[in-house]
C-alpha atoms as a PDB file:
ATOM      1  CA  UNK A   1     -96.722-241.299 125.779  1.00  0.00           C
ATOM      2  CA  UNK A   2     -97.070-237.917 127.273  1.00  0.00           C
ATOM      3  CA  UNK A   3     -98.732-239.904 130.789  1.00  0.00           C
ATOM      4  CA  UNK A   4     -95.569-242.542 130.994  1.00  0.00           C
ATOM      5  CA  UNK A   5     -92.955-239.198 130.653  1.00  0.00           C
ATOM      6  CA  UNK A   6     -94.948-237.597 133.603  1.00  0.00           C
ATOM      7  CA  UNK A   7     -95.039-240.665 135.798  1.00  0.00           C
ATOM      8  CA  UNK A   8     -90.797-240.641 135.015  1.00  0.00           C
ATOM      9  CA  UNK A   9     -90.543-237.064 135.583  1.00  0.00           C
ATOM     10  CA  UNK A  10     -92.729-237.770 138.981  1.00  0.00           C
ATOM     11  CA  UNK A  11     -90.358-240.347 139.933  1.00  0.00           C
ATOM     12  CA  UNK A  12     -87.016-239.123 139.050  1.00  0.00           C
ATOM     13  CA  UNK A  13     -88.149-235.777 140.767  1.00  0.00           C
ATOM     14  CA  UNK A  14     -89.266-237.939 143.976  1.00  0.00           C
ATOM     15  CA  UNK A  15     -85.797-240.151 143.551  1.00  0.00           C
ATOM     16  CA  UNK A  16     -83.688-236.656 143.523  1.00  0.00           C
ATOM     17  CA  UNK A  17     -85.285-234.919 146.715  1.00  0.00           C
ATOM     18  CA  UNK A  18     -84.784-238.520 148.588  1.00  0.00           C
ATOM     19  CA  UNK A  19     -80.932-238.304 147.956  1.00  0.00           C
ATOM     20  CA  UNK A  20     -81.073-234.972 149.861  1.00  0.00           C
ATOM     21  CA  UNK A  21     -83.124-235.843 152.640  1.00  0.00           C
ATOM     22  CA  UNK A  22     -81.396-239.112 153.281  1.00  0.00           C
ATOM     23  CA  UNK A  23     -78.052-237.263 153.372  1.00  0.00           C
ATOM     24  CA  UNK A  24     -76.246-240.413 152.945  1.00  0.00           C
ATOM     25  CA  UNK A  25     -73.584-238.278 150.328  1.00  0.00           C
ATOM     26  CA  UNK A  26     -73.994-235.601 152.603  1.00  0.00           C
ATOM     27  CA  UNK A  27     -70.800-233.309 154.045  1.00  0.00           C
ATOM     28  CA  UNK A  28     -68.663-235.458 156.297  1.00  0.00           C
ATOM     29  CA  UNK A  29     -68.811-234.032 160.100  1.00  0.00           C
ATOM     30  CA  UNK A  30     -67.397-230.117 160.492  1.00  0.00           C
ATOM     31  CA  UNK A  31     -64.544-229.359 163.092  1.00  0.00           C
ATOM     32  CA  UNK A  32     -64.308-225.908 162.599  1.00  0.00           C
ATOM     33  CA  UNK A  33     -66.332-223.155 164.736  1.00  0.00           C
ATOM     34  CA  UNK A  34     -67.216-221.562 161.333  1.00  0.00           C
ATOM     35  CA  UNK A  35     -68.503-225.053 160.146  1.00  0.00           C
ATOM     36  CA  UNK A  36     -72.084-224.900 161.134  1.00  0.00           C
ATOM     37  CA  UNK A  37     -72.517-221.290 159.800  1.00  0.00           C
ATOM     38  CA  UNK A  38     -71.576-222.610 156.543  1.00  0.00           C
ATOM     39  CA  UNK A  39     -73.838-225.796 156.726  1.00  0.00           C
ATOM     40  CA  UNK A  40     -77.135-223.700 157.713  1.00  0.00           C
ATOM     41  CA  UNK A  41     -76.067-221.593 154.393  1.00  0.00           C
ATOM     42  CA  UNK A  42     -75.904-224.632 152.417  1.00  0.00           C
ATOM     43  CA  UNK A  43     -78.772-225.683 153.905  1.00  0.00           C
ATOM     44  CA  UNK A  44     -80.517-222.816 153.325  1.00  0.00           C
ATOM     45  CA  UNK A  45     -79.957-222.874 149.636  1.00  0.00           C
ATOM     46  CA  UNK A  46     -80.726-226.707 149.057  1.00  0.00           C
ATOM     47  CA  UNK A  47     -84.159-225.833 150.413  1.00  0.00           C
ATOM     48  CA  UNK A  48     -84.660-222.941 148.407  1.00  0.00           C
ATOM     49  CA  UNK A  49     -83.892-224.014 144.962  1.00  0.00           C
ATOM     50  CA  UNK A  50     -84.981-227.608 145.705  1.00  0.00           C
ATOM     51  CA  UNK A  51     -88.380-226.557 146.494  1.00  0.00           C
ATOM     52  CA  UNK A  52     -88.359-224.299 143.618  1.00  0.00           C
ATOM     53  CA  UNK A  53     -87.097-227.598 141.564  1.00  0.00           C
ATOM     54  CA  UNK A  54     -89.705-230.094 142.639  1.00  0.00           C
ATOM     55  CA  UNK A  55     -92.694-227.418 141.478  1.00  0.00           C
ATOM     56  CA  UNK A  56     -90.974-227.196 138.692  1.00  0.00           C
ATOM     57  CA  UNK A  57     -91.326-230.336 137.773  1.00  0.00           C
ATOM     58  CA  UNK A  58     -94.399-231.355 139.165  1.00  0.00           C
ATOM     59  CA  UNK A  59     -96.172-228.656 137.069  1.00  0.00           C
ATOM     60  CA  UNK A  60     -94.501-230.089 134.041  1.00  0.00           C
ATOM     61  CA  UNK A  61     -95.403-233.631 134.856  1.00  0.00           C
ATOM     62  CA  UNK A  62     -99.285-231.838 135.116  1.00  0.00           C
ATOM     63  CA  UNK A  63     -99.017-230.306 132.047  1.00  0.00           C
ATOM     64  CA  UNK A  64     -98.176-233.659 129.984  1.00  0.00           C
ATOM     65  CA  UNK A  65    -100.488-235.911 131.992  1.00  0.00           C
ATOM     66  CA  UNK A  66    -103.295-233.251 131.431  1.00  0.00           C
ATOM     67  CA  UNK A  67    -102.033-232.563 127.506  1.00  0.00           C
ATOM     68  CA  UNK A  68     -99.165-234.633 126.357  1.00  0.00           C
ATOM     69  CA  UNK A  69    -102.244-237.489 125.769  1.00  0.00           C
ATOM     70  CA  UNK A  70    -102.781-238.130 122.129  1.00  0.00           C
ATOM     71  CA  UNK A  71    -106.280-239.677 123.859  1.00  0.00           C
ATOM     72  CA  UNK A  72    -108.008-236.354 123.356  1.00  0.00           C
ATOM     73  CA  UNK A  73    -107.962-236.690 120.393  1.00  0.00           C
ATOM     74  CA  UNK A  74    -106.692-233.286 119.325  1.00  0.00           C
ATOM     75  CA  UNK A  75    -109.918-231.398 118.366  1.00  0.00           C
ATOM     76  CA  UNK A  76    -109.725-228.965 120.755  1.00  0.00           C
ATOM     77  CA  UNK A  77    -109.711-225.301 119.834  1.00  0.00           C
ATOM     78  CA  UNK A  78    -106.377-223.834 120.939  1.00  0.00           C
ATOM     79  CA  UNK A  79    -105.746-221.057 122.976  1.00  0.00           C
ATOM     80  CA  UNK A  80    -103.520-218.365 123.050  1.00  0.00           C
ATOM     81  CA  UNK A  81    -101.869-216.813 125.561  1.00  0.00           C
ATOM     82  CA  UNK A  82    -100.605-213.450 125.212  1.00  0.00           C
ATOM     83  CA  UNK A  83     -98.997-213.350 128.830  1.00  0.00           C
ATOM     84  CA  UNK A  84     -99.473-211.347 131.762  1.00  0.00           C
ATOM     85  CA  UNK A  85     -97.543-208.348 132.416  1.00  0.00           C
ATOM     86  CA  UNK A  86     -97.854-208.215 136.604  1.00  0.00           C
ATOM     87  CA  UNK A  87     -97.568-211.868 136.290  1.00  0.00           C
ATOM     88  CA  UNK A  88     -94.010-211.412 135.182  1.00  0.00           C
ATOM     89  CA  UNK A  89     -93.177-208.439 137.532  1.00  0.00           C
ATOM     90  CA  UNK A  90     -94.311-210.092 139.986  1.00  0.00           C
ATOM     91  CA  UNK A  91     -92.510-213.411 139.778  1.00  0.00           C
ATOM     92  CA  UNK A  92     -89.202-211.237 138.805  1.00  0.00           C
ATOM     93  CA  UNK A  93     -89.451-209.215 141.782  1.00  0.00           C
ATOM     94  CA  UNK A  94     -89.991-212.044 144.137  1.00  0.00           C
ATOM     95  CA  UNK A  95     -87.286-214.254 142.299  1.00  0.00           C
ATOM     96  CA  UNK A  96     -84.257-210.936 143.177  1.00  0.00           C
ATOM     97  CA  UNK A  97     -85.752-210.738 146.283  1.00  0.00           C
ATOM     98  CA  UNK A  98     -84.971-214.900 146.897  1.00  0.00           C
ATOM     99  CA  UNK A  99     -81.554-214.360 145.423  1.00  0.00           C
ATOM    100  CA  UNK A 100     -80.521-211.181 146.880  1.00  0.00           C
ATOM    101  CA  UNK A 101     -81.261-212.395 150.132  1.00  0.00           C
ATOM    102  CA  UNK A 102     -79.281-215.710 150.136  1.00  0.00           C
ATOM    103  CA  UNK A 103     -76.189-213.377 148.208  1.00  0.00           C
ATOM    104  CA  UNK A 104     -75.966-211.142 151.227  1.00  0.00           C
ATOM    105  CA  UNK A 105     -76.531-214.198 153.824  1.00  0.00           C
ATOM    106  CA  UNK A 106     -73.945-216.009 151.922  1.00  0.00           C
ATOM    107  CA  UNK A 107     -71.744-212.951 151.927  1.00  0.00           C
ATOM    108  CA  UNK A 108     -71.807-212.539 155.733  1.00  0.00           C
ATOM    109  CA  UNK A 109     -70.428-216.539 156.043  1.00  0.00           C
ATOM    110  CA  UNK A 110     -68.181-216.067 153.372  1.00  0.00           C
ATOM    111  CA  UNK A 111     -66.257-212.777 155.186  1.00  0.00           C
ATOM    112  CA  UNK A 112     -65.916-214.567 158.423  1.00  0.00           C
ATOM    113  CA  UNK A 113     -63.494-216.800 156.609  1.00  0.00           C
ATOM    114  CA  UNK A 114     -61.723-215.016 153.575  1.00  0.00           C
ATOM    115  CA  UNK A 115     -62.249-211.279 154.730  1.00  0.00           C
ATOM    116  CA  UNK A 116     -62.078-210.671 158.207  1.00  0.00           C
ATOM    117  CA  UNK A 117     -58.364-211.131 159.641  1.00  0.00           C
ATOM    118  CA  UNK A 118     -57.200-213.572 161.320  1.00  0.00           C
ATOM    119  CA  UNK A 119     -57.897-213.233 165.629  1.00  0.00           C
ATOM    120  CA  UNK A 120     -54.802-211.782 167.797  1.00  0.00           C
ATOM    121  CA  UNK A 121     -52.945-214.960 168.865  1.00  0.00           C
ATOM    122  CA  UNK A 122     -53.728-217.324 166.037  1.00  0.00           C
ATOM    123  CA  UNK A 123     -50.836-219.433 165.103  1.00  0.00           C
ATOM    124  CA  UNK A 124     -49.236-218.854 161.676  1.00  0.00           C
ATOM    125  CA  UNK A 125     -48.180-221.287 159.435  1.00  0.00           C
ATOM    126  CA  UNK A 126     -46.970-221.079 155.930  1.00  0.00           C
ATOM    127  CA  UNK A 127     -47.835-223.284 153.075  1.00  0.00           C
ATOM    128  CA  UNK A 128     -46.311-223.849 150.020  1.00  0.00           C
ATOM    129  CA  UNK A 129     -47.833-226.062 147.180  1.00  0.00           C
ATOM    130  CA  UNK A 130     -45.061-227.223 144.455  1.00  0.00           C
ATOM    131  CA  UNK A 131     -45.277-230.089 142.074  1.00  0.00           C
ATOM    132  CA  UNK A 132     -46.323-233.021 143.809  1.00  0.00           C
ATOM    133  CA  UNK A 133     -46.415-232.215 147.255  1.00  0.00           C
ATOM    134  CA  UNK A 134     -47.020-229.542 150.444  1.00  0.00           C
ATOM    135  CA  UNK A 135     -44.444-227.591 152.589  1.00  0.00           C
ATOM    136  CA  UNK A 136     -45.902-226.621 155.754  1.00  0.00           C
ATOM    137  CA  UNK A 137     -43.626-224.250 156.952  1.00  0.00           C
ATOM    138  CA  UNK A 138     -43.504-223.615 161.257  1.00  0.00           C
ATOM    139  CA  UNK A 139     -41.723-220.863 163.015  1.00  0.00           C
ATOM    140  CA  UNK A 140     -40.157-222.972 165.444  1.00  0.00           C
ATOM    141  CA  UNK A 141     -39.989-222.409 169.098  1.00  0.00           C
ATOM    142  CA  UNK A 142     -38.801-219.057 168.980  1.00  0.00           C
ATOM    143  CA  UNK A 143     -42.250-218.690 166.775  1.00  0.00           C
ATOM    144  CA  UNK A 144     -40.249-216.509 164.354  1.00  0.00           C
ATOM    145  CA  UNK A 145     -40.252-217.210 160.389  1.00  0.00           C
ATOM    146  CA  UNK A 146     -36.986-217.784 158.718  1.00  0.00           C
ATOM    147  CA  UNK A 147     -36.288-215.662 155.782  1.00  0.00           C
ATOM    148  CA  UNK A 148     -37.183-217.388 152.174  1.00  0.00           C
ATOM    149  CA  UNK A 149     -35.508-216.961 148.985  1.00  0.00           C
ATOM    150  CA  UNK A 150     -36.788-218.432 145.781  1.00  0.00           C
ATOM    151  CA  UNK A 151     -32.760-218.641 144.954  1.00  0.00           C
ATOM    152  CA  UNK A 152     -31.981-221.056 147.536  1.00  0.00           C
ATOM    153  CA  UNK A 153     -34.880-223.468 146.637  1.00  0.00           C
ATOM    154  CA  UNK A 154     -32.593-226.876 146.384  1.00  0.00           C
ATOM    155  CA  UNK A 155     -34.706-230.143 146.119  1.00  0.00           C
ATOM    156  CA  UNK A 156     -32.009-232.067 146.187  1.00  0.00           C
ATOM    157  CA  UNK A 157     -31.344-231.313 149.277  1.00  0.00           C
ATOM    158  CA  UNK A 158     -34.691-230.692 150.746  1.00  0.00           C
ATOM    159  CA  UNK A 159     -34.992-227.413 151.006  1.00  0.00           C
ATOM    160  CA  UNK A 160     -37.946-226.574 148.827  1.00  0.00           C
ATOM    161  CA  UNK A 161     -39.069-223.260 150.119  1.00  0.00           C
ATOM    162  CA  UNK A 162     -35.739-222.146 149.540  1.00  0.00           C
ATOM    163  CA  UNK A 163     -35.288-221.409 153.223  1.00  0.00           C
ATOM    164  CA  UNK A 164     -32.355-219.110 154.277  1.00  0.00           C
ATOM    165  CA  UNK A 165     -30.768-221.024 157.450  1.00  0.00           C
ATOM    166  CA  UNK A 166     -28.185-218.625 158.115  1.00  0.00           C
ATOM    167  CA  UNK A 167     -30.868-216.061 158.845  1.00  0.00           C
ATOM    168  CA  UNK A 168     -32.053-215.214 162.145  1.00  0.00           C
ATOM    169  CA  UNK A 169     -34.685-217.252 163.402  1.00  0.00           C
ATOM    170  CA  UNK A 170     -34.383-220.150 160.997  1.00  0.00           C
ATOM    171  CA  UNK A 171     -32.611-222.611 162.691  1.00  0.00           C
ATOM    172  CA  UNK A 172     -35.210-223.493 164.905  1.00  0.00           C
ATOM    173  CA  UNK A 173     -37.824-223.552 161.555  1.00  0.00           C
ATOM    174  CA  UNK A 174     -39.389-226.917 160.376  1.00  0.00           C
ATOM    175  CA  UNK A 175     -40.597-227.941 157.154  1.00  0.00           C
ATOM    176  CA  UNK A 176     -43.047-230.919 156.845  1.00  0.00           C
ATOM    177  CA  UNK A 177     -45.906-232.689 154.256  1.00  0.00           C
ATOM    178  CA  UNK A 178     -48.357-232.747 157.037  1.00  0.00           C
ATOM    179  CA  UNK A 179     -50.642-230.211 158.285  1.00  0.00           C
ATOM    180  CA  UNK A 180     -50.883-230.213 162.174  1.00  0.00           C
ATOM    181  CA  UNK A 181     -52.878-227.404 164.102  1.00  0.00           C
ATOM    182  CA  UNK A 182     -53.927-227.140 167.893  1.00  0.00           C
ATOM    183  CA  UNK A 183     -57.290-227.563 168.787  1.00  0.00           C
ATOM    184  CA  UNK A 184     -59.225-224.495 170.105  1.00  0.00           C
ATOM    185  CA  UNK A 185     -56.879-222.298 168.950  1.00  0.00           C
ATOM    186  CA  UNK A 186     -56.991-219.720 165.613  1.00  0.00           C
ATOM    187  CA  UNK A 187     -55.383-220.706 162.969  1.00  0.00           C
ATOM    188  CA  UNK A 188     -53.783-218.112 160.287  1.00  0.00           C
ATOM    189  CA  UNK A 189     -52.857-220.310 156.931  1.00  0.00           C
ATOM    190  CA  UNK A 190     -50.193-217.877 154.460  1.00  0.00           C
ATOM    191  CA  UNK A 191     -50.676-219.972 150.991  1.00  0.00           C
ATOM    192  CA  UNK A 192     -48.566-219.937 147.506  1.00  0.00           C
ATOM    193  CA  UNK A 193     -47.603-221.723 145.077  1.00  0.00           C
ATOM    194  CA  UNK A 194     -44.225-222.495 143.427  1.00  0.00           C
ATOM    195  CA  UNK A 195     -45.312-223.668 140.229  1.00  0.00           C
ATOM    196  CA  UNK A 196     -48.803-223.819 139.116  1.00  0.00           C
ATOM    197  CA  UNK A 197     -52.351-223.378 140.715  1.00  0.00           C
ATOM    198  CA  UNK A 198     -52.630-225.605 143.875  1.00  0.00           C
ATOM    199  CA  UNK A 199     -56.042-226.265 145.944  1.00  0.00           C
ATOM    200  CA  UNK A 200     -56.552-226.925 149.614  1.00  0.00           C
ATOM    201  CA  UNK A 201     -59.125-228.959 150.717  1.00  0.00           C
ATOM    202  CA  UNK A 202     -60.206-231.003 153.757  1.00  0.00           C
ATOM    203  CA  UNK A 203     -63.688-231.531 153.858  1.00  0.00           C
ATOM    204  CA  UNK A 204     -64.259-231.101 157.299  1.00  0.00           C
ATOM    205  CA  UNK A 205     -62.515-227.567 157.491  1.00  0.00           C
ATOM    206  CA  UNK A 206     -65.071-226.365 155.206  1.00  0.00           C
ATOM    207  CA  UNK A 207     -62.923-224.191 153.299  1.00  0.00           C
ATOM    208  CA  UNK A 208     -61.146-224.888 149.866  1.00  0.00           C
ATOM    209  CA  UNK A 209     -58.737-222.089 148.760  1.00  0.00           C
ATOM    210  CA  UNK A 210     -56.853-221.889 145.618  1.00  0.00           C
ATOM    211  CA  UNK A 211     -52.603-221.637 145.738  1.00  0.00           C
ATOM    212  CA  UNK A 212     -51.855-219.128 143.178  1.00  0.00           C
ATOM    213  CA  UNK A 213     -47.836-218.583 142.681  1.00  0.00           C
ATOM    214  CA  UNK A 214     -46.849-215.312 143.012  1.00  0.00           C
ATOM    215  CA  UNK A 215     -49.580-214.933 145.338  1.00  0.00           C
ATOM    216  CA  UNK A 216     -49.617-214.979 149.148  1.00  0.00           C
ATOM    217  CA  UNK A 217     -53.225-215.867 150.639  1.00  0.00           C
ATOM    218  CA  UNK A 218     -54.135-216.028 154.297  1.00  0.00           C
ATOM    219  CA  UNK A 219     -57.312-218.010 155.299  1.00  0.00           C
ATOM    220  CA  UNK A 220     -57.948-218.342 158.977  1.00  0.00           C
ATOM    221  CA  UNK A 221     -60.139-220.899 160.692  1.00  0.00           C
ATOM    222  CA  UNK A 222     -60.214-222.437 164.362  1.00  0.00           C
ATOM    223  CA  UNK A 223     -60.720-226.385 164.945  1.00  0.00           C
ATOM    224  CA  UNK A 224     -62.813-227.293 167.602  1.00  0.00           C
ATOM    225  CA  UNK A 225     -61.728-231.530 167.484  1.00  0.00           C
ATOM    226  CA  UNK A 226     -58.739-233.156 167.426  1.00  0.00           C
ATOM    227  CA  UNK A 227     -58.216-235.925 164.983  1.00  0.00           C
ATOM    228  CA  UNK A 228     -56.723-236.907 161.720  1.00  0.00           C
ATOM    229  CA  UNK A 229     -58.596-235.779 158.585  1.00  0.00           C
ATOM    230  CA  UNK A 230     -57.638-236.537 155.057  1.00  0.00           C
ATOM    231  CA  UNK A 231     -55.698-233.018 153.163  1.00  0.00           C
ATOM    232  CA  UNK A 232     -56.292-233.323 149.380  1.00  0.00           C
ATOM    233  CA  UNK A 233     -55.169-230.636 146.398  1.00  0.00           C
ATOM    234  CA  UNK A 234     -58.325-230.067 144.452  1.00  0.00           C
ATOM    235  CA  UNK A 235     -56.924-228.708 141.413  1.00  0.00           C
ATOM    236  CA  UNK A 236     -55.501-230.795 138.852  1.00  0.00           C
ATOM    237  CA  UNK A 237     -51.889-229.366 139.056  1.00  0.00           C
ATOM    238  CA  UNK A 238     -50.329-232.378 136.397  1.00  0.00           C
ATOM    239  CA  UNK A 239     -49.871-235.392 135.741  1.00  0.00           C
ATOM    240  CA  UNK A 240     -49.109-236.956 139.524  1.00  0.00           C
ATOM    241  CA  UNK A 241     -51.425-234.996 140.777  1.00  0.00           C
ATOM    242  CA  UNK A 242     -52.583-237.827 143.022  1.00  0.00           C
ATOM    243  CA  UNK A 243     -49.692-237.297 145.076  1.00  0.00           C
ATOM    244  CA  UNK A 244     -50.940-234.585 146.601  1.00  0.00           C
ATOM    245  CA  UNK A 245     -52.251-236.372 149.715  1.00  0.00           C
ATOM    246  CA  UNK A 246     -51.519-235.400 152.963  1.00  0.00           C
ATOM    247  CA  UNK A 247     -53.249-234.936 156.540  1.00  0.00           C
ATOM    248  CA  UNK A 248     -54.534-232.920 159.277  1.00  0.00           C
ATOM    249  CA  UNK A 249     -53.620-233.721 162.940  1.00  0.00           C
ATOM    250  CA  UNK A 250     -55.449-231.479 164.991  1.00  0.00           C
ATOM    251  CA  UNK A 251     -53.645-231.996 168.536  1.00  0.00           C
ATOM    252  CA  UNK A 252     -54.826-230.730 171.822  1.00  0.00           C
ATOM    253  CA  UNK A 253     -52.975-228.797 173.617  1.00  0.00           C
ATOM    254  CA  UNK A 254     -50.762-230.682 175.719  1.00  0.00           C
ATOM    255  CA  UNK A 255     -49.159-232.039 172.656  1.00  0.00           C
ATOM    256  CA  UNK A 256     -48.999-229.966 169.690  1.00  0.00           C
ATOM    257  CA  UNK A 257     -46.989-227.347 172.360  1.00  0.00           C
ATOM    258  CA  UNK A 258     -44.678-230.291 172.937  1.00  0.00           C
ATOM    259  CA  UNK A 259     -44.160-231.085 169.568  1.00  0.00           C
ATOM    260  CA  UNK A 260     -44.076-227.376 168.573  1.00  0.00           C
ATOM    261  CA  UNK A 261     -41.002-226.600 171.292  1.00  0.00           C
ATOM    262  CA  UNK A 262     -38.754-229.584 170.017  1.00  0.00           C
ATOM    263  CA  UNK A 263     -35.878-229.606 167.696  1.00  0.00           C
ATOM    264  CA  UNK A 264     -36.548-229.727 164.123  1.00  0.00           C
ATOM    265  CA  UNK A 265     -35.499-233.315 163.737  1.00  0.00           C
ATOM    266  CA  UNK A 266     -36.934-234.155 166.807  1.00  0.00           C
ATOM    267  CA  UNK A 267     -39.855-232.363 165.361  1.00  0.00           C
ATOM    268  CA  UNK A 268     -40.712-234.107 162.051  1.00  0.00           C
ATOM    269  CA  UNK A 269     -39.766-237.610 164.428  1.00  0.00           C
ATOM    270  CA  UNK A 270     -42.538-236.962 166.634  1.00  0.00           C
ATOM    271  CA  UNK A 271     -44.783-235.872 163.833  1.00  0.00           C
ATOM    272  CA  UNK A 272     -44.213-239.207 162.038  1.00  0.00           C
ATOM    273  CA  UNK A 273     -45.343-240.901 165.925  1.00  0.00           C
ATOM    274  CA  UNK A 274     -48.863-238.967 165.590  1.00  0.00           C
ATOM    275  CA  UNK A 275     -49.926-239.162 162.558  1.00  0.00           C
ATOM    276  CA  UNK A 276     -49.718-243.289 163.450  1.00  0.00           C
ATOM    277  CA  UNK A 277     -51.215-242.747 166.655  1.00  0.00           C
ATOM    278  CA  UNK A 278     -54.409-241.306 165.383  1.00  0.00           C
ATOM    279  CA  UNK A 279     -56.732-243.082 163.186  1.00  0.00           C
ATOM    280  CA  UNK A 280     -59.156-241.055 160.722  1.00  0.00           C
ATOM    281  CA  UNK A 281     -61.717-238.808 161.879  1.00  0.00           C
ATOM    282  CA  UNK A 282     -62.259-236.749 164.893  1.00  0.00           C
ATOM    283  CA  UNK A 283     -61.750-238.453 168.336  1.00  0.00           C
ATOM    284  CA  UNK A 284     -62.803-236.861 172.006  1.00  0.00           C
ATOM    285  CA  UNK A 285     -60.745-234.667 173.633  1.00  0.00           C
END
């Protein structure tokens, strides 16, 4: 018994490290210029604790093939181990050292992303997460913010950042469900939350950052392909929940200026034409 529960710890050891190295449920492709940092991190990791893993294992599929045999016949005399104190150090000490190390290499990837600010230039846009769908608020042409007012929040009539339109710079403001960036260029992300905890994710960005109302939370990144990529809340905020889908256009240049100096109508209109035009995924640029 203990020989067949080695071979299956052998095998489901082998079956786990061939998941990972075949990377066919690996990350989908990154378009951000902090992507790949992130991805040697990961990386990194996997390869640590994986190898760490697998001798795990193997030395417990040893120990039962070599013990967990009721073929020898159990007369031997048993020994007793009383452990080994440098044994222990020294396995502790090396084990902080392994951890400490990928902590402060993590913490290095980490800060470009939530702790350093956002470049000079990066283009600001707003987001607001409600109950079951996003706002992504844009400054306009005049690339100034309107002034909000949780008072003036009227879904009825589609305002659902409660935006203030009879203060200055808001006529020219635009408020749509779909994320869309220009590629090349910084990107500063303000998030919050009307109602409860919200999550951002699109795989590709390699960032996923809570919504917390109350809360305003910048995350800045810079996309490096144009394409359309799939914009998912990854907390369950209630029961539609699901309808939380949207998208990420990242233009080039030509065109997101274009559609960022039009009319707010004219705006949303030429949004709509996009987000048709591309199909999922990055394309060339």
């Amino acid at each position: 018994m203990g020989r067949a529960l080695a071979v299956f710890i052998w095998v489901m050891t082998l079956a786990t490290v061939w998941m990972f190295v075949d990377g066919r449920w690996w990350f989908p492709e990154s378009i951000t210029a902090h992507g790949p940092a992130y991805d040697r991190q990961f990386l990194i990791s996997i390869i640590v604790v994986g190898l760490t893993f697998a001798a795990a294992q193997i030395g417990l599929g040893v120990m039962l093939w070599r013990y967990g045999s009721s073929r020898r016949g159990g007369n031997e005399r048993a020994v007793y181990s009383h452990g080994s104190n440098r044994l222990e150090v020294v396995w502790t000490i090396v084990t902080a050292v392994i951890f400490v190390s990928l902590g402060l290499m993590g913490q290095r990837v980490w800060a470009q992303l939530h702790f350093n600010n956002a470049p000079a230039g990066s283009a600001q846009i707003r987001v607001t997460a409600q109950q079951f769908q996003w706002n992504f608020h844009y400054p306009g042409a005049d690339n100034k913010f309107g002034r909000t007012d949780p008072a003036k929040i009227a879904d009825a009539s589609a305002n659902f950042i409660g935006l203030d339109e009879d203060s200055p710079g808001a006529k020219d403001d635009v408020v749509v469900p779909t994320l869309a960036v220009q590629v090349d260029r910084p990107v500063e992300l303000v998030l919050s939350a009307r109602d409860v905890t919200h999550s951002i994710w699109v795989p590709e960005l390699r960032f996923k950052q809570d919504l917390v109302p109350g809360l305003n939370i910048s995350v800045h990144f810079t996309p490096v392909k144009t394409g359309k990529f799939e914009l998912a809340c990854a907390e369950l905020c209630g029961q539609l929940h699901y309808k939380m889908k949207s998208y990420l256009l990242v233009l080039p240049e030509n065109e997101y200026r274009e559609m960022a100096a039009l009319p707010p109508a004219q705006f949303k209109t030429r949004m709509t034409e996009l987000l048709k035009k591309y199909p999922l995924g990055s394309v060339p640029h």
